[in-house]
Protein backbone atom coordinates (compact mmCIF):
# COMPACT_ATOMS: atom_id res chain seq x y z
CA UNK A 1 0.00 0.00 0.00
CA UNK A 2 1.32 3.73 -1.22
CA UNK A 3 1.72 6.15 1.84
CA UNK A 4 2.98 9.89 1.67
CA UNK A 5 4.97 10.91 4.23
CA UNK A 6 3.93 13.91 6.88
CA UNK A 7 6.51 16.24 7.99
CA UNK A 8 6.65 18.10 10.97
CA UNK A 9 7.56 20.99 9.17
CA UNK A 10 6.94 23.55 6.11
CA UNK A 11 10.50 23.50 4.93
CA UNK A 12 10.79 19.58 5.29
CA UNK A 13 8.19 19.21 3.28
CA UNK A 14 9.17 21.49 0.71
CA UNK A 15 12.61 19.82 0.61
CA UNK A 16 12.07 15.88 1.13
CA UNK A 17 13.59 14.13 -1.76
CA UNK A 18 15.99 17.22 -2.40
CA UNK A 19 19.44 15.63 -4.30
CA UNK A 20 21.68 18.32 -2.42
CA UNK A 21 19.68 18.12 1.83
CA UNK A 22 19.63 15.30 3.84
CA UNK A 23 16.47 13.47 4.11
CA UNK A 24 13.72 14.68 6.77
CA UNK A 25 12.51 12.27 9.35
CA UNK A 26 8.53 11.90 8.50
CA UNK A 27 6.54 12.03 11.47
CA UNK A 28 3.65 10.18 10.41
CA UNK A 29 2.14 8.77 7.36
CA UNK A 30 -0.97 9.44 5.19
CA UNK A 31 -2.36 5.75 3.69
CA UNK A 32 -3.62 5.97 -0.10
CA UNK A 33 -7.33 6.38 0.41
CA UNK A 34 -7.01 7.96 3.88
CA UNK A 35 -8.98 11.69 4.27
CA UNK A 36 -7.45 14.48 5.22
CA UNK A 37 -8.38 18.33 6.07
CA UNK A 38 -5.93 21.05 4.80
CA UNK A 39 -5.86 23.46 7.37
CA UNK A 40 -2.81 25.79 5.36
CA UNK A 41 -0.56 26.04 2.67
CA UNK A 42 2.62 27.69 1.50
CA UNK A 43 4.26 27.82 -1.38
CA UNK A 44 7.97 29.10 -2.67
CA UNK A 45 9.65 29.14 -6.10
CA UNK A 46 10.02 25.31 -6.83
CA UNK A 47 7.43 24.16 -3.90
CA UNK A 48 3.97 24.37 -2.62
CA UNK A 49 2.82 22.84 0.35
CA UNK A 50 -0.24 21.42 3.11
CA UNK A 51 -0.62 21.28 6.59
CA UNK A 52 -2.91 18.68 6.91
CA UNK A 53 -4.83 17.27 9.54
CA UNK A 54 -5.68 13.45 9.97
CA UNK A 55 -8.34 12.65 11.39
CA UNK A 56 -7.32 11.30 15.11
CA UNK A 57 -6.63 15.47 14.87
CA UNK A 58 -2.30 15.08 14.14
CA UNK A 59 -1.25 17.39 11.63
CA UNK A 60 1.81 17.78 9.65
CA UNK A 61 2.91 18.83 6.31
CA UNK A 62 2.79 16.81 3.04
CA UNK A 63 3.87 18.26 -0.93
CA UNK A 64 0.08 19.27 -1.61
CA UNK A 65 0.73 17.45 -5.62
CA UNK A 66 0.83 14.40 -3.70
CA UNK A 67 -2.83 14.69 -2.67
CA UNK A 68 -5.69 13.77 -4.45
CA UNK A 69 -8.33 16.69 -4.07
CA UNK A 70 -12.32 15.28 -3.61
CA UNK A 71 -14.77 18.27 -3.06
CA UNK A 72 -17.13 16.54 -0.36
C-alpha cells in the first residue's frame, strides 16, 4: 500500500527528496485512500505545500501534488 509521508515541518516538506539536503525524518504517514483536512498552505519558487490534519486530529505537512483533491 502507497503512503505519503507527513513532515513536521513547512520547509521539510518542501525539501524531502531534495538531491543536495539530507532526508527529513517523516513524522507520520498518510495511507492511499485515507482523508485528510488542509488546514494551510505555503508555497515558494520550486514548492507548494499542506498542513494537513488526519483525522485522530495530528497534523503535519505533506507536498500538496501528492494529494488527491475530492470536493465533499
Amino acid at each position: 500500500m502507497l503512503a505519503t509521508p507527513v513532515y513536521e515541518t513547512e520547509v521539510e516538506a518542501a525539501y524531502a527528496g531534495a538531491i543536495n539536503r539530507p532526508e527529513p525524518r517523516p513524522i507520520a504517514a498518510l495511507r492511499q485512500g485515507e482523508t485528510v483536512r488542509v488546514v494551510d498552505d505555503a508555497h515558494g519558487k520550486d514548492y507548494w505545500v499542506c498542513r494537513v490534519r488526519k483525522a485522530d486530529g495530528q497534523t503535519g505537512w505533506v507536498p500538496c501534488l501528492s494529494l488527491d483533491f475530492r470536493a465533499r
